[in-house]
Protein backbone atom coordinates (compact mmCIF):
# COMPACT_ATOMS: atom_id res chain seq x y z
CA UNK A 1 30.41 -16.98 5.17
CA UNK A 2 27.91 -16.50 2.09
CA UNK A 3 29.13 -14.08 -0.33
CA UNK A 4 27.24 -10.44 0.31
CA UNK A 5 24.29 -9.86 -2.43
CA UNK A 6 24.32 -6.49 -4.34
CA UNK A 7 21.11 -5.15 -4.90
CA UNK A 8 20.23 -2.47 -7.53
CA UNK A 9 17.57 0.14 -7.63
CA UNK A 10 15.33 0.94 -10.35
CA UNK A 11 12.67 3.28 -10.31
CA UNK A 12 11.56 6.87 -11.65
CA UNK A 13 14.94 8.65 -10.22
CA UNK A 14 17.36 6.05 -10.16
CA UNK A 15 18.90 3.22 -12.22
CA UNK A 16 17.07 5.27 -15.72
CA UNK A 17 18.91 7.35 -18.13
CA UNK A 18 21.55 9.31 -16.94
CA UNK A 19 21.04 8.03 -13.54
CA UNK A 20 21.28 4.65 -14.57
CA UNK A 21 25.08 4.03 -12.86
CA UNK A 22 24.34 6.41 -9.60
CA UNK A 23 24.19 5.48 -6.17
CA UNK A 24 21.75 8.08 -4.87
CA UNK A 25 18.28 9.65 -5.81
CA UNK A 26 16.32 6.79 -4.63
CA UNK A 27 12.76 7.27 -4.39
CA UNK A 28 10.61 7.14 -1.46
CA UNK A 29 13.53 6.84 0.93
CA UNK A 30 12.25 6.48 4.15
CA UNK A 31 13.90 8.11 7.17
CA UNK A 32 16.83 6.02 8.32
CA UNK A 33 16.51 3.62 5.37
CA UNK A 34 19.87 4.47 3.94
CA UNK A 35 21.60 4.07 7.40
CA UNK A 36 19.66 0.74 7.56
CA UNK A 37 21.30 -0.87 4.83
CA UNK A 38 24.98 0.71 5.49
CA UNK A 39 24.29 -1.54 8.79
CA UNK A 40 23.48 -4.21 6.87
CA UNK A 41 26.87 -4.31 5.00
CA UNK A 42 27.74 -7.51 5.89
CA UNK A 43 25.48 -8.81 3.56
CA UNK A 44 23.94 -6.43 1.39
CA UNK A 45 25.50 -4.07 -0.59
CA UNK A 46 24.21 -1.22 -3.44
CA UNK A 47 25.95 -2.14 -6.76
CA UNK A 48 25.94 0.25 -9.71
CA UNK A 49 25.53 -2.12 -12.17
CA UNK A 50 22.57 -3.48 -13.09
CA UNK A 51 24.11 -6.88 -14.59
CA UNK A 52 26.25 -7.28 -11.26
CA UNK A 53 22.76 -7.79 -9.17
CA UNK A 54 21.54 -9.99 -7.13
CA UNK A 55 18.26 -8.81 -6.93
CA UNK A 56 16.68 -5.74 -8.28
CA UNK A 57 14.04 -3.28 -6.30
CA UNK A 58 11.66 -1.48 -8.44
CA UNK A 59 10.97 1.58 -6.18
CA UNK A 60 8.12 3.57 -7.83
CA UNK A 61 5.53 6.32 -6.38
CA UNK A 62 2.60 4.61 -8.54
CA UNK A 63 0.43 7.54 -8.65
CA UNK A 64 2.95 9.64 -10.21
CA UNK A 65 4.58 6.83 -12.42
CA UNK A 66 3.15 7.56 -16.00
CA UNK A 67 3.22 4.97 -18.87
CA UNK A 68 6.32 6.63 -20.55
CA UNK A 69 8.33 5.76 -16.94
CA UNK A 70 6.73 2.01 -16.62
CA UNK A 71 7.77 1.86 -20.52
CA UNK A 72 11.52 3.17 -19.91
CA UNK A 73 11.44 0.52 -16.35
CA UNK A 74 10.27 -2.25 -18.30
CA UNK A 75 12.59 -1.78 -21.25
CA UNK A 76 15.69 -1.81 -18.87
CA UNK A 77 14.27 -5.26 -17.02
CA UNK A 78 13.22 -6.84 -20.35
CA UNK A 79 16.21 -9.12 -20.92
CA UNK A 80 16.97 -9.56 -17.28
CA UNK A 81 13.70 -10.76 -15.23
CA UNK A 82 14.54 -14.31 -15.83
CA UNK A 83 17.47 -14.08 -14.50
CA UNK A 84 17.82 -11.98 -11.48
CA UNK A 85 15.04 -11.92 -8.42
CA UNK A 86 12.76 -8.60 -9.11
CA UNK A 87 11.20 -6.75 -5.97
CA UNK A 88 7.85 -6.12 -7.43
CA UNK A 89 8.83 -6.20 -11.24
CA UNK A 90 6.99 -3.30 -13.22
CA UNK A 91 5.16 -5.94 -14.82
CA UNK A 92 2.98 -6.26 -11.87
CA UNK A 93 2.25 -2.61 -11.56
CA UNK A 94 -1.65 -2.34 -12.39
CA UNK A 95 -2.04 -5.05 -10.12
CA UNK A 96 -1.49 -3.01 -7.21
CA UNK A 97 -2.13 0.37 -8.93
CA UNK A 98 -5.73 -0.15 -9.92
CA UNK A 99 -7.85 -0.84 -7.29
CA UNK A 100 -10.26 -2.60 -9.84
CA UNK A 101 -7.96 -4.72 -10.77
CA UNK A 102 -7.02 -5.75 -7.00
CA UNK A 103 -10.10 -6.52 -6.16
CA UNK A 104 -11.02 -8.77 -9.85
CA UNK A 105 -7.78 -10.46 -8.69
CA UNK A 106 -8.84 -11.06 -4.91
CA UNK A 107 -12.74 -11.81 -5.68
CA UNK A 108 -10.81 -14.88 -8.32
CA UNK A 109 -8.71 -15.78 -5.40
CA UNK A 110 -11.85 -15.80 -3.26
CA UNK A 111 -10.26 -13.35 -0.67
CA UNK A 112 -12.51 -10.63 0.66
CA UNK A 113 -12.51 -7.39 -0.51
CA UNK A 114 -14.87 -4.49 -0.67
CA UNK A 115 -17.69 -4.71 -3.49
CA UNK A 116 -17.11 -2.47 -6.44
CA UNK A 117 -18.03 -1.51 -9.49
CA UNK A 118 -16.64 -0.31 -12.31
CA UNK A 119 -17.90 2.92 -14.60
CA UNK A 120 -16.84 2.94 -18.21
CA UNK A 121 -16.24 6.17 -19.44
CA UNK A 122 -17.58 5.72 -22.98
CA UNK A 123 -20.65 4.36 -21.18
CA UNK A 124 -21.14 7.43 -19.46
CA UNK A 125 -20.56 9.51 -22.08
CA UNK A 126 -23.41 7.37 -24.14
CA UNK A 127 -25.76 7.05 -21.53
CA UNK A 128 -25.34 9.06 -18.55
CA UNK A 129 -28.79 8.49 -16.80
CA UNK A 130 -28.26 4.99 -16.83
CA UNK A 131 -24.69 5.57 -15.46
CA UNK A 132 -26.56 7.55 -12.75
CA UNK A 133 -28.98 4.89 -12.44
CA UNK A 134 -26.74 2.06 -11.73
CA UNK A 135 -24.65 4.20 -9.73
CA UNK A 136 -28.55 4.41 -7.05
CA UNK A 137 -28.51 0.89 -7.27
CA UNK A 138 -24.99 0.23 -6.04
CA UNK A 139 -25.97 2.83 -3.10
CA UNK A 140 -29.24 1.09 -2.38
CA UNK A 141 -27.41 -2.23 -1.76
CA UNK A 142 -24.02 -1.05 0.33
CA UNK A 143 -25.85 2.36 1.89
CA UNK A 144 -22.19 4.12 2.24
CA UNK A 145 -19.60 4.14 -1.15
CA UNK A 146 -16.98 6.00 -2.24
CA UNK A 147 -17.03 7.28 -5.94
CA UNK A 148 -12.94 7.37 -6.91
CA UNK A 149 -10.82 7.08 -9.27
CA UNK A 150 -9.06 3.87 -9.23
CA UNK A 151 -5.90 4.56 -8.83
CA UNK A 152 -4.81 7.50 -6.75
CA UNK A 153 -4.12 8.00 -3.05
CA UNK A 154 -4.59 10.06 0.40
CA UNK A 155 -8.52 10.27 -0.34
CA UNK A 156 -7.67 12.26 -3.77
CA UNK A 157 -10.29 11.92 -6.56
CA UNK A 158 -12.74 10.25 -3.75
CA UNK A 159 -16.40 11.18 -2.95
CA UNK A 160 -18.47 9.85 -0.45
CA UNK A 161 -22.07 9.03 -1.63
CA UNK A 162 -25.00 8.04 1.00
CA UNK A 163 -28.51 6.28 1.13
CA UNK A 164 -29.49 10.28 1.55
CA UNK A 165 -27.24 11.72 -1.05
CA UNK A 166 -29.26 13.93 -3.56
CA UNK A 167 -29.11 13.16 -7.11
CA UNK A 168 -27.52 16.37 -8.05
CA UNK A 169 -24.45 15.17 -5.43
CA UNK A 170 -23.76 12.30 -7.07
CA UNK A 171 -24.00 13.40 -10.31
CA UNK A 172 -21.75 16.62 -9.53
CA UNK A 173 -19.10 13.93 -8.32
CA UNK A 174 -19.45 12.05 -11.43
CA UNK A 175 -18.84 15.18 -13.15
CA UNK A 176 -15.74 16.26 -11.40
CA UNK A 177 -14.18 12.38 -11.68
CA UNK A 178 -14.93 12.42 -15.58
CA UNK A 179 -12.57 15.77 -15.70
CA UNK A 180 -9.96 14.06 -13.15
CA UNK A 181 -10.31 10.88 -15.11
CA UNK A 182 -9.61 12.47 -18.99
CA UNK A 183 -6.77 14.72 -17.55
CA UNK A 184 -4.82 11.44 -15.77
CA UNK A 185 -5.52 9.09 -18.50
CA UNK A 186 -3.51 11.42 -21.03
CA UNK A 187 -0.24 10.03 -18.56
CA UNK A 188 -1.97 7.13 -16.84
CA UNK A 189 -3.90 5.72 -19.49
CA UNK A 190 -5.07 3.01 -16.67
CA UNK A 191 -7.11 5.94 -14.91
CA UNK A 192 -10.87 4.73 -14.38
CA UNK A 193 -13.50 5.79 -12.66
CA UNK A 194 -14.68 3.40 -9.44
CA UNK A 195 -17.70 2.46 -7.29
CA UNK A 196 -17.02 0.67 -3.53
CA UNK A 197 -18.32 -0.75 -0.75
CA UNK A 198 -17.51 1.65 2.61
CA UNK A 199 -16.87 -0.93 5.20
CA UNK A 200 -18.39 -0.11 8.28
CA UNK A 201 -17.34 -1.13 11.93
CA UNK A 202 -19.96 -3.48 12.97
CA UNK A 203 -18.67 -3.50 16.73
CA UNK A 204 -20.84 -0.19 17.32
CA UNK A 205 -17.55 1.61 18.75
CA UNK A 206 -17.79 4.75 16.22
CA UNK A 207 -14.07 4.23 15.40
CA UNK A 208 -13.20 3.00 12.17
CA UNK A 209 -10.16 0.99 12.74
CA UNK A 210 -7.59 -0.11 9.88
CA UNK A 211 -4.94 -2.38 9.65
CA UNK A 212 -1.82 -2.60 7.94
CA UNK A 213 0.91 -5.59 7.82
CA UNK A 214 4.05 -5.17 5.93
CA UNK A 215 5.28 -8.01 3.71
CA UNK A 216 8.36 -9.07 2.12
CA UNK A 217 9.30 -12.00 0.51
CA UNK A 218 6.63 -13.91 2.43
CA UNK A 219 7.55 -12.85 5.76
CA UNK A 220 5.50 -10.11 7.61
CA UNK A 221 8.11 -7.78 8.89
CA UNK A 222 5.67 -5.51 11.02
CA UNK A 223 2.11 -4.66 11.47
CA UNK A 224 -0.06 -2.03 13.34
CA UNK A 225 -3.48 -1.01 13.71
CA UNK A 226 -4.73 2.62 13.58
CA UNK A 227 -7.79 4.32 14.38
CA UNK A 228 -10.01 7.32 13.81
CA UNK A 229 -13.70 8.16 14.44
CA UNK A 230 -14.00 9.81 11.10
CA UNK A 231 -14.96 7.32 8.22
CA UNK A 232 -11.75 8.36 5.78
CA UNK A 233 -8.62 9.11 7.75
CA UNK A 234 -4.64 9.72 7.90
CA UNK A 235 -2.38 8.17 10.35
CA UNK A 236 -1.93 11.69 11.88
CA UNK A 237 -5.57 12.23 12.48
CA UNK A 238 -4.86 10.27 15.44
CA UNK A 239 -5.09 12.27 19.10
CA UNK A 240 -4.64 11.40 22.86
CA UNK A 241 -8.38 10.33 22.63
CA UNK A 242 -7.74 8.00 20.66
CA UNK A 243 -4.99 6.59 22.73
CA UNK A 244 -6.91 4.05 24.22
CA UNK A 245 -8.28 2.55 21.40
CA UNK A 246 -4.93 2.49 19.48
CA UNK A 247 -3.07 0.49 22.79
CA UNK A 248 -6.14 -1.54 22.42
CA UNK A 249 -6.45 -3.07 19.01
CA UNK A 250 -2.50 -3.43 18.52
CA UNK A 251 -2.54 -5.29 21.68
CA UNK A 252 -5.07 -7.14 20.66
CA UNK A 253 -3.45 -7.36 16.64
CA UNK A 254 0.07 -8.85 18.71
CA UNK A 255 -1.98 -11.84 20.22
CA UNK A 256 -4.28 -12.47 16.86
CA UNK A 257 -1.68 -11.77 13.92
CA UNK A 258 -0.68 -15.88 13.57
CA UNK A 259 -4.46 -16.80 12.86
CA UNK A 260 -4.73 -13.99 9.99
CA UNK A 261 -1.15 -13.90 8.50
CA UNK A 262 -1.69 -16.80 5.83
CA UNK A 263 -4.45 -14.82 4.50
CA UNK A 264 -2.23 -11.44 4.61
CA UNK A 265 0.05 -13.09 2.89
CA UNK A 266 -1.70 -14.72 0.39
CA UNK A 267 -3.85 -11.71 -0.46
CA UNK A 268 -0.39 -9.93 -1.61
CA UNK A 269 1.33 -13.11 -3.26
CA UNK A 270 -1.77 -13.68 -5.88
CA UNK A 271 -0.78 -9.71 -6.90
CA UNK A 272 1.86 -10.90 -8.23
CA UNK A 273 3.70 -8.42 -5.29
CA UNK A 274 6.55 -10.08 -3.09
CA UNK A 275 6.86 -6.49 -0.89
CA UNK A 276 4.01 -4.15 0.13
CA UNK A 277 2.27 -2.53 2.88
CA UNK A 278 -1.13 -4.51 2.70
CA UNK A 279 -4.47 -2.21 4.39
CA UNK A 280 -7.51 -4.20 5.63
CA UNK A 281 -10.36 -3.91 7.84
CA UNK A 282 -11.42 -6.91 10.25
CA UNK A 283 -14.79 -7.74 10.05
CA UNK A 284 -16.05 -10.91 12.14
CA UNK A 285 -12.35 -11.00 13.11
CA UNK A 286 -11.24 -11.77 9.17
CA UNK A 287 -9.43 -9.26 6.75
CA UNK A 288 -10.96 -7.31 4.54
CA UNK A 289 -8.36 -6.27 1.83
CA UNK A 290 -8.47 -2.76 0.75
CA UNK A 291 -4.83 -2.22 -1.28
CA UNK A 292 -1.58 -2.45 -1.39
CA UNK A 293 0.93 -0.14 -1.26
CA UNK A 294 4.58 -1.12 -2.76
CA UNK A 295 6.26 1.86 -0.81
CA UNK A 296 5.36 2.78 2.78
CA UNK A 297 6.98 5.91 3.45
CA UNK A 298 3.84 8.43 5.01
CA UNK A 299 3.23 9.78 8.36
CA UNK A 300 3.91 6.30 10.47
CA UNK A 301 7.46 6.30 8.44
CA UNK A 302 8.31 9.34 9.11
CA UNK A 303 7.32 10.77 12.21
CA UNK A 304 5.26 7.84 14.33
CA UNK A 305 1.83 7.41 15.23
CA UNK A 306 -1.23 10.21 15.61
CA UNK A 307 0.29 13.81 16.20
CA UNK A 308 2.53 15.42 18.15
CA UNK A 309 0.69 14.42 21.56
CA UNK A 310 0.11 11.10 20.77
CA UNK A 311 3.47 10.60 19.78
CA UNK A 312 4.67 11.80 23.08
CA UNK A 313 2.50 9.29 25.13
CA UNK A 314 4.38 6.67 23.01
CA UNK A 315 7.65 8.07 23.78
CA UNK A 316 7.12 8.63 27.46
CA UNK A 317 5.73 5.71 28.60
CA UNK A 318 7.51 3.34 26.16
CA UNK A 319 9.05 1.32 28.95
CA UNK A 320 5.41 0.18 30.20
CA UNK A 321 4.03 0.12 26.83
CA UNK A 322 6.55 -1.65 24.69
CA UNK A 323 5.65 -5.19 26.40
CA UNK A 324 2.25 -4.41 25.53
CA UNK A 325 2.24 -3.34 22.14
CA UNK A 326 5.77 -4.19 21.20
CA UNK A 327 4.70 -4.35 17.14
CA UNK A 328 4.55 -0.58 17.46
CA UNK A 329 8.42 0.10 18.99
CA UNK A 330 9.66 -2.25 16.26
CA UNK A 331 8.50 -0.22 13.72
CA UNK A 332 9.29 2.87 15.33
CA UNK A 333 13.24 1.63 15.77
CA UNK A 334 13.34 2.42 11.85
CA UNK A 335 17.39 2.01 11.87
CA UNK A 336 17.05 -1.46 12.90
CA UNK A 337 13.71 -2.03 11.28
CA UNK A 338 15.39 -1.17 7.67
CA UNK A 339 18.86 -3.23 8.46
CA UNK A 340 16.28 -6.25 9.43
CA UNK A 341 14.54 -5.53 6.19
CA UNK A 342 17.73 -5.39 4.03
CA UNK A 343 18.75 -8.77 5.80
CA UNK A 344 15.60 -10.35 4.79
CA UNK A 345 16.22 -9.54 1.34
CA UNK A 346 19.77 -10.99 1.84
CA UNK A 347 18.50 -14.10 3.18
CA UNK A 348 16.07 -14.46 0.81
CA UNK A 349 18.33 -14.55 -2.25
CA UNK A 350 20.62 -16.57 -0.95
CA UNK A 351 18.07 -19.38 0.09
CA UNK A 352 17.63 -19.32 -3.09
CA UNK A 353 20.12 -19.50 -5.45
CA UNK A 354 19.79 -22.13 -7.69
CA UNK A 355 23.53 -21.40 -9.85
């Protein structure tokens, strides 16, 4: 039998300071993770010690991870990386963290991505007109963007500007994002500001529909689509009219998901990322990649998909359902889904050690 691999966590709350040597306080544990990999025994286990791993996860909430944390993270991994597998070394963080810098990475990769553009804030503070100016222009070519900051999440420091936006709405959202941008920068010093493409649904349905895959060491371990007729949306936005829809595309996503995975899988391997929760939109029936998130541990994690009525439709009619759509039960079995994952990891390091 292959020996069992210890894997040690690393992150804001654990494997740091005085919590370098404890087993608990991991961040972003998602319901039934910790069960997961207590079923996983057999092969995985937690180790205390950092020089004792096998592999090493770097759990991190990026948008509250400040530069001091990364430094502390990096300091710890600094004479270790070569030697021990990293799940998504610190390293890489920007990469994922700033959406500018996904998409400069993707658009080199040639994998599609919404078009953006970047506002410097010492430009804007020079010339703010022209800021303004360029800002028309980006609106006159794409119609629909958001105005963001580049590295936040759950719509926070995002504005939607329109072809029929006034001038004083666009300029009172570059305002507000110059404020949010100086008061993150002083702990995220990567805070920018951001222009994007909105990606519209070109099948004239009036749902926007998004798609997620999860990825781990090159292997997609589940995927789902959601759905919402507003244009920015949360997985519990989702209703019983929306139902439909939601049996539809992940019925659809079950049949499609070999002729798009490569793609997936690329567009989080050139990150630099070997685990994330990858967001696109299909457009012409290929990805458009959005971000990636290193931690999945919202709504769909926690509680399932849409709210508390959708959730029962799932639950109720699971036995007609789950040979339909049966990407949504796996994920929903989340004791089994995390064992699986902690397996994977398992697997993977033992594939390939080299010693």
């Amino acid at each position: 039998m292959k020996n069992k691999t210890k894997i040690y966590f690393i992150g804001r709350k654990q494997g740091i300071g005085t919590r370098r040597y404890r087993l608990s306080h991991l961040e972003n544990r998602r319901r039934f993770e910790s069960i997961g990999l207590q079923d996983a025994r057999e092969s995985i286990v937690q180790t205390r010690w950092l020089k004792s791993a096998n592999v090493i996860w770097v759990r991190v909430r990026p948008e509250h991870t400040t530069d001091k944390q990364r430094h502390v993270i990096d300091r710890r991994l600094k004479h270790i990386r070569d030697q021990t597998p990293i799940i998504n070394d610190i390293s890489v963080f920007d990469n994922y963290d700033c959406k500018d810098i996904s998409f400069k990475i993707w658009e080199e990769h040639s994998i599609s991505c919404p078009a953006f553009m970047n506002i410097d804030l010492d430009e804007v503070h020079k010339n703010f007109e022209k800021v303004v100016l360029d800002i028309s222009k980006f609106v006159d070519d794409h119609k629909i963007i958001f105005l963001r900051t580049n590295n936040e999440t759950a719509s926070l420091g995002m504005h939607t500007i329109t072809a029929d936006s006034k001038k004083e709405d666009m300029v009172e959202a570059l305002n507000s994002l110059i404020v949010r941008c100086h008061e993150q920068k002083r702990l995220r010093s990567s805070t920018r500001i951001l222009a994007t493409q909105f990606i519209d649904s070109i099948d004239q349905s009036e749902y926007q529909d998004l798609y997620r895959f999860h990825v781990l060491f090159g292997k997609v371990l589940s995927f789902y689509a959601v759905t919402s007729k507003k244009n920015v949306f949360h997985n519990i936005d989702m209703d019983d009219e929306d139902i439909d829809r939601f049996i539809y595309l992940n019925e659809r996503l079950c049949t499609m998901m070999e002729s798009i995975k490569k793609e997936v899988l690329n567009a989080v391997r050139v990150l630099g990322c070997n685990l994330g929760a990858i967001e696109f939109f299909l457009v012409r029936g290929r990805p458009i990649f959005i971000e990636l998130n290193p931690m999945w541990g919202g709504h769909a994690s926690i509680n399932g998909f849409g709210n508390d009525k959708m959730q029962s439709h799932l639950n109720e009619n699971r036995k007609n359902l789950e040979r339909r759509i049966p990407n949504i039960y796996n994920f929903m079995d989340r004791r089994s889904y995390y064992k699986k994952l902690y397996e994977v990891i398992h697997d993977h390091v033992n594939n390939n050690n080299h010693s």
